[in-house]
Structure formats: structure tokens, C-alpha cells
C-alpha atoms as a PDB file:
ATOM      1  CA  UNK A   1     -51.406 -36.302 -68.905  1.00  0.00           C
ATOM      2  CA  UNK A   2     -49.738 -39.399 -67.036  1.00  0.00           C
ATOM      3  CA  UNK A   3     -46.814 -38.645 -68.797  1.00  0.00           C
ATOM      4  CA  UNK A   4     -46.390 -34.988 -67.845  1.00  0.00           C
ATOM      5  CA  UNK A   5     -47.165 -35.741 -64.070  1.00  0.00           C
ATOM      6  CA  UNK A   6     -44.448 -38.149 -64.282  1.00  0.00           C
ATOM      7  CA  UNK A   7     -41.871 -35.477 -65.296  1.00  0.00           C
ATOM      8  CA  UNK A   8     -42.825 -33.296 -62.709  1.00  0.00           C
ATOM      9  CA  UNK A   9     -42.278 -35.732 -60.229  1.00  0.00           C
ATOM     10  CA  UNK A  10     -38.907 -36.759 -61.611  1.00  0.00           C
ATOM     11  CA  UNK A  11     -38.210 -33.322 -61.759  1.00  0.00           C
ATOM     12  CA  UNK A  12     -39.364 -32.872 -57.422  1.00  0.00           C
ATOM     13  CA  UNK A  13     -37.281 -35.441 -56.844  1.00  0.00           C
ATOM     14  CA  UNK A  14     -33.912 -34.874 -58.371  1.00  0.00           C
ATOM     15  CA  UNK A  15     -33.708 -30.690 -57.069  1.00  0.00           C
ATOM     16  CA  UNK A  16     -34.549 -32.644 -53.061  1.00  0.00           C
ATOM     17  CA  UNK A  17     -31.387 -34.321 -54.126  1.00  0.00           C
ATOM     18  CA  UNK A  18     -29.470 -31.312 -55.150  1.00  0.00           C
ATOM     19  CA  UNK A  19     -26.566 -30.623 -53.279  1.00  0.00           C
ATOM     20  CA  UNK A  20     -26.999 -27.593 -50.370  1.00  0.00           C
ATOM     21  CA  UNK A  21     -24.718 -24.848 -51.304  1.00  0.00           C
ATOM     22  CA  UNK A  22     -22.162 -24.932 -48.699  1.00  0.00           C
ATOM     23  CA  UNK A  23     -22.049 -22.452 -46.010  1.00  0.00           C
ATOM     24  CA  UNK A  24     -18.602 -20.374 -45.693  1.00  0.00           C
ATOM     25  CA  UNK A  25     -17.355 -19.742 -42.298  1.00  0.00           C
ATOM     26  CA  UNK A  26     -15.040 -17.558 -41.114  1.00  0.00           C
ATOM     27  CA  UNK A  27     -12.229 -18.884 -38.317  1.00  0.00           C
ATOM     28  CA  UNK A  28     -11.464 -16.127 -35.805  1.00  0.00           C
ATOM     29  CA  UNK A  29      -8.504 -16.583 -33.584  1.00  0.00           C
ATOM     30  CA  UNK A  30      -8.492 -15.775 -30.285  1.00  0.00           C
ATOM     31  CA  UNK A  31      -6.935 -12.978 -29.147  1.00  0.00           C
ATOM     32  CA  UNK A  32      -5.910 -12.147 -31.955  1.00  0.00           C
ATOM     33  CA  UNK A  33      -6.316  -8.082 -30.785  1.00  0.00           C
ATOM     34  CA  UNK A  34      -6.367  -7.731 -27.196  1.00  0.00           C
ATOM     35  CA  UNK A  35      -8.808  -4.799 -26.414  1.00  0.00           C
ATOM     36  CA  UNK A  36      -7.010  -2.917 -28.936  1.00  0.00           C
ATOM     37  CA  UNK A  37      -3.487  -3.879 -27.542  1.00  0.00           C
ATOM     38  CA  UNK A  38      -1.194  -5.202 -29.856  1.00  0.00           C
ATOM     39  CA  UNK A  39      -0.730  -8.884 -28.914  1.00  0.00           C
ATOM     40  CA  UNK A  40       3.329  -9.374 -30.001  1.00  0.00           C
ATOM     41  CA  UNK A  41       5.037  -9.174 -26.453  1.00  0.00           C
ATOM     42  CA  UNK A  42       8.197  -9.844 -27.901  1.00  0.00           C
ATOM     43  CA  UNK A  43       8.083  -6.740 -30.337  1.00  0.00           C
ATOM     44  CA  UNK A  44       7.928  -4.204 -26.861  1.00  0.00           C
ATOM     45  CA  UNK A  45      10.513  -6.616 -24.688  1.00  0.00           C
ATOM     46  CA  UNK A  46      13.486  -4.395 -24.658  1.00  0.00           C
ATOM     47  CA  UNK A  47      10.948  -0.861 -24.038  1.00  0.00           C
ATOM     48  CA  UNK A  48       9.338  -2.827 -21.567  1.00  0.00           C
ATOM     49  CA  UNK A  49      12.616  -3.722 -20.009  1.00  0.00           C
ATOM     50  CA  UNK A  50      14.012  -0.898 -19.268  1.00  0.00           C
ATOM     51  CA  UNK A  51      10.663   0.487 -17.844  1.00  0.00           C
ATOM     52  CA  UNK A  52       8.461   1.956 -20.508  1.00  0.00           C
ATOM     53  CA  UNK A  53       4.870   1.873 -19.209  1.00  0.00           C
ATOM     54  CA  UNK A  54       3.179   3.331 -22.497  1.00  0.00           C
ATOM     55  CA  UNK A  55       3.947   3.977 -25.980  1.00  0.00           C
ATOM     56  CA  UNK A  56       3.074   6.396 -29.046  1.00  0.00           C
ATOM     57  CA  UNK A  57       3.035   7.542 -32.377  1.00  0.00           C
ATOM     58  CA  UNK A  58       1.943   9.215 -35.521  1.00  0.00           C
ATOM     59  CA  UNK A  59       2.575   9.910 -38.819  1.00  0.00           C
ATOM     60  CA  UNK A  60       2.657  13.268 -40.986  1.00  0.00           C
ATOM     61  CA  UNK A  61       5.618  13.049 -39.266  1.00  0.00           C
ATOM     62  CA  UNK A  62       6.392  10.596 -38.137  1.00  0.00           C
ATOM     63  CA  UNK A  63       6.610  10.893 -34.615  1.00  0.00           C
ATOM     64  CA  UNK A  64       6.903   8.751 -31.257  1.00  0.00           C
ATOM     65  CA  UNK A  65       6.708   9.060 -27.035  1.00  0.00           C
ATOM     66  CA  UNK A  66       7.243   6.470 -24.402  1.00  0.00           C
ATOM     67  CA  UNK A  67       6.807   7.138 -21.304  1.00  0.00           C
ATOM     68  CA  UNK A  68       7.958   5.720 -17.473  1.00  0.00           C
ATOM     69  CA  UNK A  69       5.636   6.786 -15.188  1.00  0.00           C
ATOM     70  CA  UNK A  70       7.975   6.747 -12.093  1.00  0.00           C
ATOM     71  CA  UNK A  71      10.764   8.734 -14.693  1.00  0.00           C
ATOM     72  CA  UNK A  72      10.166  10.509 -17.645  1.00  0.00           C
ATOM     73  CA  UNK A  73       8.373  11.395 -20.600  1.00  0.00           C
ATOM     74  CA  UNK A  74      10.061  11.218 -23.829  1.00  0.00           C
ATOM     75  CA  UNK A  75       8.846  12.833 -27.269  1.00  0.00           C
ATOM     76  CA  UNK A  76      10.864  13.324 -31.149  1.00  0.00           C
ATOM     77  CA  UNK A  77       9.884  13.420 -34.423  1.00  0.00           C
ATOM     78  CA  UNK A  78      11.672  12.844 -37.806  1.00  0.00           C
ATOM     79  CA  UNK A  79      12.198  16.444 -37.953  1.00  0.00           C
ATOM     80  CA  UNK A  80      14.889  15.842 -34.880  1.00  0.00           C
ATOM     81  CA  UNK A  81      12.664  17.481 -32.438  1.00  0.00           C
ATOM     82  CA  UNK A  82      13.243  15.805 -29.053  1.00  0.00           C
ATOM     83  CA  UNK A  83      12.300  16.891 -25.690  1.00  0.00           C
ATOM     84  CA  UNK A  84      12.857  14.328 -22.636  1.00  0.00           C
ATOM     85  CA  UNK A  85      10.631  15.642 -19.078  1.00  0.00           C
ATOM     86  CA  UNK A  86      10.522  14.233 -15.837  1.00  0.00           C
ATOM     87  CA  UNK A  87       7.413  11.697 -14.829  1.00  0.00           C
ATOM     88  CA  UNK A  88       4.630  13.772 -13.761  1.00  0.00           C
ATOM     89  CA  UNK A  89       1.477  13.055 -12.315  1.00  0.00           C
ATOM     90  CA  UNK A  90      -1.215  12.424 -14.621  1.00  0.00           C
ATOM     91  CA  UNK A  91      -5.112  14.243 -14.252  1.00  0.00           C
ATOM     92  CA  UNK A  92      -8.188  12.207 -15.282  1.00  0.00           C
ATOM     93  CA  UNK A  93     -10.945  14.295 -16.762  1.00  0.00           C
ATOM     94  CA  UNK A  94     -13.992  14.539 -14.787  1.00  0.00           C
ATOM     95  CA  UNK A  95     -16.347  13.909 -17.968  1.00  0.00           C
ATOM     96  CA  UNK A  96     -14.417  11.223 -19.966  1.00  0.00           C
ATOM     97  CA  UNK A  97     -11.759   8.377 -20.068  1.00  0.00           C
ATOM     98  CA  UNK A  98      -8.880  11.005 -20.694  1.00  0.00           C
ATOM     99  CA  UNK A  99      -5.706  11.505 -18.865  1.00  0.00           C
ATOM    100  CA  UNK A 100      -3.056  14.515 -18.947  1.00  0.00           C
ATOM    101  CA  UNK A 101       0.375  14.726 -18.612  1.00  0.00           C
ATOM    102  CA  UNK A 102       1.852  18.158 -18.404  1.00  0.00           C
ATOM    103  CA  UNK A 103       5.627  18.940 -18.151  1.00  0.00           C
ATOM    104  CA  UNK A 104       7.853  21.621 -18.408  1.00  0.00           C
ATOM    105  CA  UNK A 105      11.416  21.432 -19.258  1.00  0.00           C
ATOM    106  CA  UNK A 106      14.311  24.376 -20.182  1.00  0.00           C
ATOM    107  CA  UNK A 107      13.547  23.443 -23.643  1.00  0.00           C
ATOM    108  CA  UNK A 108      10.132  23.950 -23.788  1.00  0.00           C
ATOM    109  CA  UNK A 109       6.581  22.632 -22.610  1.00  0.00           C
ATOM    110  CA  UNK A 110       4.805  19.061 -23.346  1.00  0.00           C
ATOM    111  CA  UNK A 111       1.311  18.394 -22.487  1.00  0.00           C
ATOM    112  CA  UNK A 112       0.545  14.819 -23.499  1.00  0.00           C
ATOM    113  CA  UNK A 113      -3.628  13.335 -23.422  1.00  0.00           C
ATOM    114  CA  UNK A 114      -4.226   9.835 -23.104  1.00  0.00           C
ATOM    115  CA  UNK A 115      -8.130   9.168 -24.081  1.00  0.00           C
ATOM    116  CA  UNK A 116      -9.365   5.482 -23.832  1.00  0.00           C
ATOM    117  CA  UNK A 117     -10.887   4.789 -27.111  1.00  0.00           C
ATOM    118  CA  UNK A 118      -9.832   2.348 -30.093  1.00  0.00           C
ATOM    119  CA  UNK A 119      -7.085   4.087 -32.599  1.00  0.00           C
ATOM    120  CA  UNK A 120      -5.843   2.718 -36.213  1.00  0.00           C
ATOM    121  CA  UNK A 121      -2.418   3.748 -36.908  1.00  0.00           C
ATOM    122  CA  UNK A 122      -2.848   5.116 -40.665  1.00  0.00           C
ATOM    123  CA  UNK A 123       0.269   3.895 -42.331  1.00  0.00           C
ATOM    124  CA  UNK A 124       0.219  -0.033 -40.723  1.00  0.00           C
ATOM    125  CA  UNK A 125      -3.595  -0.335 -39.770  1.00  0.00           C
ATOM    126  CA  UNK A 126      -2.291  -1.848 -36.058  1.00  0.00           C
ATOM    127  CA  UNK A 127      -5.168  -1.391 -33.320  1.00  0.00           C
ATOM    128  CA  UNK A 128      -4.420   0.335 -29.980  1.00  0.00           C
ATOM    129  CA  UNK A 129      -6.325   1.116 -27.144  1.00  0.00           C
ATOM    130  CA  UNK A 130      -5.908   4.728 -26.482  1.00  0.00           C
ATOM    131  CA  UNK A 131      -5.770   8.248 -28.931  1.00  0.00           C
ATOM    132  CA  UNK A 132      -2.868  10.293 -28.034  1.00  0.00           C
ATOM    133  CA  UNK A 133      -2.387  14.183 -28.537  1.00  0.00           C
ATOM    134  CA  UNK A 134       0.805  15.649 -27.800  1.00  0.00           C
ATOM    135  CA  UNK A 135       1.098  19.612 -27.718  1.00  0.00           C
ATOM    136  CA  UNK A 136       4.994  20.698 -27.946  1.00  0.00           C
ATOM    137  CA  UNK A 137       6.076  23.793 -27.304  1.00  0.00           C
ATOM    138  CA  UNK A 138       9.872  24.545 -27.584  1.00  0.00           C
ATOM    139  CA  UNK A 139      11.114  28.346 -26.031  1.00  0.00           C
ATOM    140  CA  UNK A 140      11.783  29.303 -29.506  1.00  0.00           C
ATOM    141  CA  UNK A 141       7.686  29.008 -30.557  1.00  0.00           C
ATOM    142  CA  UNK A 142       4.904  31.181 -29.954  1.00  0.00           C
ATOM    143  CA  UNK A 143       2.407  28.448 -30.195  1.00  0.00           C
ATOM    144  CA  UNK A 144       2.644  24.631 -29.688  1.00  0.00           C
ATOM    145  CA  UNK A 145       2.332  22.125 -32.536  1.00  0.00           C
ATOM    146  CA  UNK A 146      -0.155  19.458 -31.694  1.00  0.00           C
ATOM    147  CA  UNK A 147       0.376  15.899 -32.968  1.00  0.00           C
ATOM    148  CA  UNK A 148      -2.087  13.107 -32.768  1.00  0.00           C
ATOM    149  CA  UNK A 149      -1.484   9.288 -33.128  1.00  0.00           C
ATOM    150  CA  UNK A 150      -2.354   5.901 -31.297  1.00  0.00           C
ATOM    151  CA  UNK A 151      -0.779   4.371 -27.868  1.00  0.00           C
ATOM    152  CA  UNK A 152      -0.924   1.546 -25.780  1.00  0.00           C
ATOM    153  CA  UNK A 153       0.431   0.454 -22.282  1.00  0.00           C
ATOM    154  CA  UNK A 154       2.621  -2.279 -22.124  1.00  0.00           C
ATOM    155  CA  UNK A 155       2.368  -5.316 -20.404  1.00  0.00           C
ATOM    156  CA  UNK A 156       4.019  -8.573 -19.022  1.00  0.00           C
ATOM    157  CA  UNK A 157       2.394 -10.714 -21.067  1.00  0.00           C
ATOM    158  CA  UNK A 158       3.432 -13.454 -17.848  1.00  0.00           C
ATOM    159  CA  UNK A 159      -0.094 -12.092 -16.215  1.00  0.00           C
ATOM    160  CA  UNK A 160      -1.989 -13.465 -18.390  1.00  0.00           C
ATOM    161  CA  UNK A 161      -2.600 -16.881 -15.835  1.00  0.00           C
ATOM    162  CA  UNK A 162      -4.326 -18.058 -12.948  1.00  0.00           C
ATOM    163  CA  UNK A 163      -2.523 -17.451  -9.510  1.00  0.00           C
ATOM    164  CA  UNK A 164      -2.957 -18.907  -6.256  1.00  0.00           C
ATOM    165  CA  UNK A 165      -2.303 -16.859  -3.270  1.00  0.00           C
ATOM    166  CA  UNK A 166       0.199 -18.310  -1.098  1.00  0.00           C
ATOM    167  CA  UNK A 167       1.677 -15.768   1.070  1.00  0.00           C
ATOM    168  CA  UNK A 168       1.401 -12.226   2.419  1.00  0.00           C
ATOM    169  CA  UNK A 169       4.806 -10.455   3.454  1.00  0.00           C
ATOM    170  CA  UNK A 170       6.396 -14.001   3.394  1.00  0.00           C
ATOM    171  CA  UNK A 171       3.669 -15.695   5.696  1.00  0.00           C
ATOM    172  CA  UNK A 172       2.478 -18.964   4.664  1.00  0.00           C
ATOM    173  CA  UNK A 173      -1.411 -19.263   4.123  1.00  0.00           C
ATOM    174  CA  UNK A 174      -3.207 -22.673   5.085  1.00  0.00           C
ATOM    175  CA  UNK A 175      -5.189 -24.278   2.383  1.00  0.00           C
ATOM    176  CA  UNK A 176      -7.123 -25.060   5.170  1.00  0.00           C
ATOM    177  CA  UNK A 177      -8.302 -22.128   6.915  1.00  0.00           C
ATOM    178  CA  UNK A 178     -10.636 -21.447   3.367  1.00  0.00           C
ATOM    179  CA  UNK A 179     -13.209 -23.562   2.266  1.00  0.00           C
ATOM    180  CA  UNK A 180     -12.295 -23.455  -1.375  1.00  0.00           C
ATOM    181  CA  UNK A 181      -8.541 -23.419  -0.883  1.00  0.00           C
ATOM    182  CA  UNK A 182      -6.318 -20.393  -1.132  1.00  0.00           C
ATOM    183  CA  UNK A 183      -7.785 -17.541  -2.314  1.00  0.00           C
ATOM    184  CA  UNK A 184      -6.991 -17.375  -6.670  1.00  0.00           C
ATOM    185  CA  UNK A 185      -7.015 -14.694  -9.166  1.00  0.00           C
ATOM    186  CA  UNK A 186      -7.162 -15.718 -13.178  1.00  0.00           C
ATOM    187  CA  UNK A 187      -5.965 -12.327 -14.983  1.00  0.00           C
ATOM    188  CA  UNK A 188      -7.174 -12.114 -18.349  1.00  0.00           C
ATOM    189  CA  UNK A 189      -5.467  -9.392 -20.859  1.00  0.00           C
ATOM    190  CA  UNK A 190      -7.667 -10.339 -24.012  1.00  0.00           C
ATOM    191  CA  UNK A 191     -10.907  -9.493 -21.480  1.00  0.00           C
ATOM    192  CA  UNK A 192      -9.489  -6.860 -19.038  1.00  0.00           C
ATOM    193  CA  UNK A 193     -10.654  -8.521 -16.374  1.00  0.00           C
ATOM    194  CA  UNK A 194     -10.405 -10.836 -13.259  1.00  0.00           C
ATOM    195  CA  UNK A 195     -11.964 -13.383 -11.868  1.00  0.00           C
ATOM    196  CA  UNK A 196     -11.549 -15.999  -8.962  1.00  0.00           C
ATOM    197  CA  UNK A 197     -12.662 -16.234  -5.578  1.00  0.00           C
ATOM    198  CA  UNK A 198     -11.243 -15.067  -1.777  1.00  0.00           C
ATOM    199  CA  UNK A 199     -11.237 -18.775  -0.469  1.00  0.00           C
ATOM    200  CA  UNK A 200     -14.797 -18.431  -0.296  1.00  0.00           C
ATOM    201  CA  UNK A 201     -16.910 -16.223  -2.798  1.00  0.00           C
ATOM    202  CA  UNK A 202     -16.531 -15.857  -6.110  1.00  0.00           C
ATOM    203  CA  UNK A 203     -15.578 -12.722  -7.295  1.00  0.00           C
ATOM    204  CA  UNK A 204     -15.134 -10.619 -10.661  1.00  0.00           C
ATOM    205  CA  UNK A 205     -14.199  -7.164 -11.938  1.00  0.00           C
ATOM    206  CA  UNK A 206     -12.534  -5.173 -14.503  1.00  0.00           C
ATOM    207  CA  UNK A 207      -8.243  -4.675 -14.613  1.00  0.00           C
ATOM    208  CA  UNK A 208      -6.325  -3.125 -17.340  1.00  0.00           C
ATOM    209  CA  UNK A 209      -2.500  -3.489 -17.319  1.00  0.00           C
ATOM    210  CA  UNK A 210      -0.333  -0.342 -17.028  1.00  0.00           C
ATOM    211  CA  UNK A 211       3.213  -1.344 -17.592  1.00  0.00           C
ATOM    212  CA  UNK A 212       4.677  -1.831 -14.325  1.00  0.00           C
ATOM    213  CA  UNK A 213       1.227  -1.541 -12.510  1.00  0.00           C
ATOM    214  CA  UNK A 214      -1.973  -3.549 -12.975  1.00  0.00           C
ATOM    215  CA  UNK A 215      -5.175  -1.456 -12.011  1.00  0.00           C
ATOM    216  CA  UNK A 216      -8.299  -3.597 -10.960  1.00  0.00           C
ATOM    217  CA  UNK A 217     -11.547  -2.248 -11.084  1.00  0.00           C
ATOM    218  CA  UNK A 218     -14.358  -2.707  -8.068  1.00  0.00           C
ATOM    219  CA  UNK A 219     -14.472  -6.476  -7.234  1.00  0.00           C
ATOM    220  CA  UNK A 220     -18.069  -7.627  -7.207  1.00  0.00           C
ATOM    221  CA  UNK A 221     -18.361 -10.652  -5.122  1.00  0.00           C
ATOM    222  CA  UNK A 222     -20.874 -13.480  -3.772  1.00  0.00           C
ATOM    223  CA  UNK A 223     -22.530 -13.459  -0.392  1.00  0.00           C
ATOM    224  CA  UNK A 224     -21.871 -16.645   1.363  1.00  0.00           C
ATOM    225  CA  UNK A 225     -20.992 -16.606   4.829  1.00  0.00           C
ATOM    226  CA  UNK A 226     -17.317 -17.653   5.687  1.00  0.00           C
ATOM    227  CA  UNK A 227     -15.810 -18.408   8.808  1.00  0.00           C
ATOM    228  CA  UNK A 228     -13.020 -16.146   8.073  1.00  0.00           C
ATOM    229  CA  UNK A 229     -14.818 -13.174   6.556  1.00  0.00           C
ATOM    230  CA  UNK A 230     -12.401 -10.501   8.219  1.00  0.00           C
ATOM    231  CA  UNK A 231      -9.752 -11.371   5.769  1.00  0.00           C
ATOM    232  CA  UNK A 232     -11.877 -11.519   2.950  1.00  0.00           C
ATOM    233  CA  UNK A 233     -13.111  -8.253   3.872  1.00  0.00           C
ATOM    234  CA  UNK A 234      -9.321  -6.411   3.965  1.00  0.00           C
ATOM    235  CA  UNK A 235      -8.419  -8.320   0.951  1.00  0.00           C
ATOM    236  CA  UNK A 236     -11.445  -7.150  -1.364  1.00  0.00           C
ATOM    237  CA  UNK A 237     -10.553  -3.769   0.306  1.00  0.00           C
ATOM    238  CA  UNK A 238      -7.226  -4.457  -0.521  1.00  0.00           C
ATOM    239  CA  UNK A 239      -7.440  -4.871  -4.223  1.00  0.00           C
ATOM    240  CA  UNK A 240     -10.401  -2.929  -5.074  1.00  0.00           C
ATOM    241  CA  UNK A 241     -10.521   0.284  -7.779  1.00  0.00           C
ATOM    242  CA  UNK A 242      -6.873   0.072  -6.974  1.00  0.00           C
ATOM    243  CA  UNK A 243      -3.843   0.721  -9.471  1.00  0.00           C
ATOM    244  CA  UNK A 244      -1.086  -1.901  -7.848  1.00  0.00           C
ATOM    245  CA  UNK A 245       2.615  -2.083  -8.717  1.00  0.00           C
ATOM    246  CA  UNK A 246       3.577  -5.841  -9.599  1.00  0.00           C
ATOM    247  CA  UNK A 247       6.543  -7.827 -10.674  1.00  0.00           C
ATOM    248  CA  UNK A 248       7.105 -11.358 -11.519  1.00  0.00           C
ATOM    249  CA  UNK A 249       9.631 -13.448 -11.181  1.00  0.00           C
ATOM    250  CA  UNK A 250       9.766 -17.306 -12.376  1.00  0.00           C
ATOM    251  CA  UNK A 251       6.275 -18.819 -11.486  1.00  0.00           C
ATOM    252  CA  UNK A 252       5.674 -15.976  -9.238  1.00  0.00           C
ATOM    253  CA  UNK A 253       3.268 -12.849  -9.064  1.00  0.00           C
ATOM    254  CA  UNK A 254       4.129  -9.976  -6.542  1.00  0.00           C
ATOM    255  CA  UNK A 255       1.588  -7.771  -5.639  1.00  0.00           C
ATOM    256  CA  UNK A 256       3.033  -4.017  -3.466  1.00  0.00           C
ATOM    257  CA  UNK A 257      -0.633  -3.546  -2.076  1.00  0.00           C
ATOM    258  CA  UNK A 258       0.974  -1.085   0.132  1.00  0.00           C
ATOM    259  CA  UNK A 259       4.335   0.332   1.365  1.00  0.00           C
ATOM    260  CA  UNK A 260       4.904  -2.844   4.011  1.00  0.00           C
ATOM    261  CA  UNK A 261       2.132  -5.460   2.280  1.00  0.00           C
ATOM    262  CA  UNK A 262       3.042  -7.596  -0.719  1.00  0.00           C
ATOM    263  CA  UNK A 263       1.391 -10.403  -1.969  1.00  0.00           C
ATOM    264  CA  UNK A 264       2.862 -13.623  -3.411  1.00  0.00           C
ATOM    265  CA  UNK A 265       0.723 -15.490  -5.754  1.00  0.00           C
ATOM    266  CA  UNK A 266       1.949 -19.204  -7.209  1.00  0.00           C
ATOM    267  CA  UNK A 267       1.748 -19.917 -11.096  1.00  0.00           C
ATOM    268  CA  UNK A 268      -1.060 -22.383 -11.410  1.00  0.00           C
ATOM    269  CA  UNK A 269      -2.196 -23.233 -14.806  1.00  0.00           C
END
């Protein structure tokens, strides 16, 4: 009996000693999709160059669109179907995240739907942000062909910083008129969103880039008390559920709030 309790305590003690199975872990990089955006700037420079805001296409056949919001729309397929319109304004559904495009050209019609929901292109799995459906309708057809596919704006991949506000229409701001220091903005493409603070609250909200134009969503802000809350004010009002033309040159964000207004944010970070 001694003899068998000793082998089951030998036994206790050597499987405490085993060796834990080790745990596998996966490494995730950052950013690696950007809310469904593809993430290699460099492989959109030249459309984004020459002024492409968004891009599209599809397979079964192979189709593609880019559009510049302030110029055209154009659409072909393999087939050599290819219709160029001018920029028209788009309509936002009342019920859903979906925006339409409808031209007419001489050579037919081309009604183009942008809706805001994650799309896998079929033939290289790449994520975008948006479904596209493009009805074409040449003179020649009684009835338009439909083709659907994936798109995504494109973006100055620049933006993705934190800025410091330094000037309005060329005016110098003073550090010291704010009690946190010039007013900042940290734009975040992997997130779309924003956050910073007017000088004196914090604030946040949702952006998405558009191309040439960055649209920020309603700023939510803190509630301190400021001595110069009348700027705060105009600037929240300023920048709020507003889509705002930008540019940027070395180290440099422009803002066109309005016709006359710009804002010049430094490169911080």
C-alpha cells in the first residue's frame, strides 16, 4: 500500500511539472485596412493627381469608373463601352447611406449609386468601403445594363496627422489668447474621425475623406468656460456636419471653410 501511494504521488508531481501548452497568438497590424479603404496611397497617386475623388469596379466584365466631383464621371468596360459625363450633383437617400449620380450625355444615360457598406472585390479579395451600381444606357438600348462592383474615395494620405491651427485668411493666432494653446485637430483615416480641442475644450467627431474634400461629422465638445468662447463658438460652427475642400502643401493643411475663409493648420507630429 506504501508503495502504490508513493507512485501516485510521483506521478502528481511530475504532470505539475509538465510543460503548459503554449498559447498561439495572432499579430494584427495596424491599419492594415482602413475602414475598408485600401491603405497603398502610392497605388492611387497619379488618379489622385489629376483629381479623381472616387474609384470603381467589377468583374463579369471587367469594368471601372472614376469620378471628379467638380468634372466628370467616367465609365468603360472590357467590352470598349465608354461613356465620359459631366460632374453632377449627387442625392443622398432619405432611408440609407446611399448616394446617386445621374447624368445624361449624347451617347446615352449613366446613373451611378454609391451605398456605404463594406465590398470584397471577387477576383483580388481587396476591401472597400462603398458597393457601387452603375446603370448604362447607350441611345442604341432599350434598357440599361446594370453593373455592380466595389469603390472607394481617395485620399491624401498627408491628413493622416495632428495639426495646429495657426492662421485664418493669413492672420496670425496668439498661443496666448487660448488656454491650451492654438486650437489642434489630429485626423485619423484608419478611425474616421477627429479629435483635438478649440484652445479650450476637447472635442471629437466623425470625418471621412472624399478626395479633394474632407467631410467632418457633428463635433461633440466639453463645457468649460473660456474667456474667448465667441471664437470657439464660429469655429465649431465652422467645421461642423460640414464637407470642406482642403489642400496641402509641405507641412501645411488648408482648410476653404467658405468662399473668403481658409484655414492654415501647421504639421505637428
Amino acid at each position: 500500500m506504501k508503495n502504490l501511494f508513493l507512485f501516485l504521488l510521483s506521478l502528481a508531481i511530475a504532470s505539475c511539472h509538465q510543460p503548459k501548452p503554449a498559447i498561439k497568438t495572432a499579430i494584427i497590424k495596424k491599419d492594415t485596412i482602413i475602414s475598408g479603404v485600401n491603405t497603398h496611397p502610392d497605388k492611387y497617386k497619379k488618379q489622385l493627381e489629376k483629381g479623381t475623388d472616387f474609384i470603381a469596379s467589377g468583374t463579369e466584365p471587367f469594368w471601372s469608373l472614376e469620378i471628379d466631383f467638380d468634372k466628370m464621371m467616367h465609365f468603360k468596360t472590357v467590352g470598349g463601352l465608354d461613356i465620359t459625363t459631366p460632374a453632377v450633383e449627387g442625392v443622398k437617400a432619405m432611408d440609407a447611406d446611399v448616394t446617386r449620380f445621374a447624368a445624361k450625355t449624347e451617347k446615352g444615360n449613366l446613373i451611378v449609386q454609391l451605398m456605404k457598406q463594406e465590398c470584397t472585390n471577387n477576383m483580388s479579395s481587396e476591401k472597400s468601403a462603398y458597393r457601387v451600381t452603375v446603370d448604362v444606357k447607350n441611345i442604341t438600348d432599350r434598357e440599361p445594363k446594370i453593373y455592380e462592383g466595389c469603390g472607394q474615395y481617395l485620399y491624401d494620405y498627408r491628413l493622416n496627422d495632428i495639426w495646429v491651427l495657426e492662421s485664418i485668411n493669413n492672420k496670425k493666432l496668439a498661443a496666448a489668447s487660448f488656454p491650451k494653446g492654438l486650437p489642434q485637430l489630429e485626423i485619423s483615416i484608419a478611425k474616421q474621425n477627429i479629435f483635438g480641442h478649440t484652445g479650450c475644450n476637447n472635442i471629437n467627431g466623425a470625418s471621412e475623406v472624399q478626395g479633394k474634400k474632407i467631410w467632418f461629422g457633428y463635433l461633440v465638445s466639453t463645457k468649460m468656460a473660456c474667456p474667448n468662447m465667441e471664437f470657439e463658438n464660429q469655429y465649431l460652427h465652422q467645421l461642423s456636419n460640414r464637407t470642406i475642400p482642403y489642400f496641402i502643401k509641405p507641412g501645411k493643411l488648408h482648410l476653404q471653410i467658405l468662399a473668403d475663409t481658409i484655414y492654415i493648420y501647421r504639421k505637428i507630429d
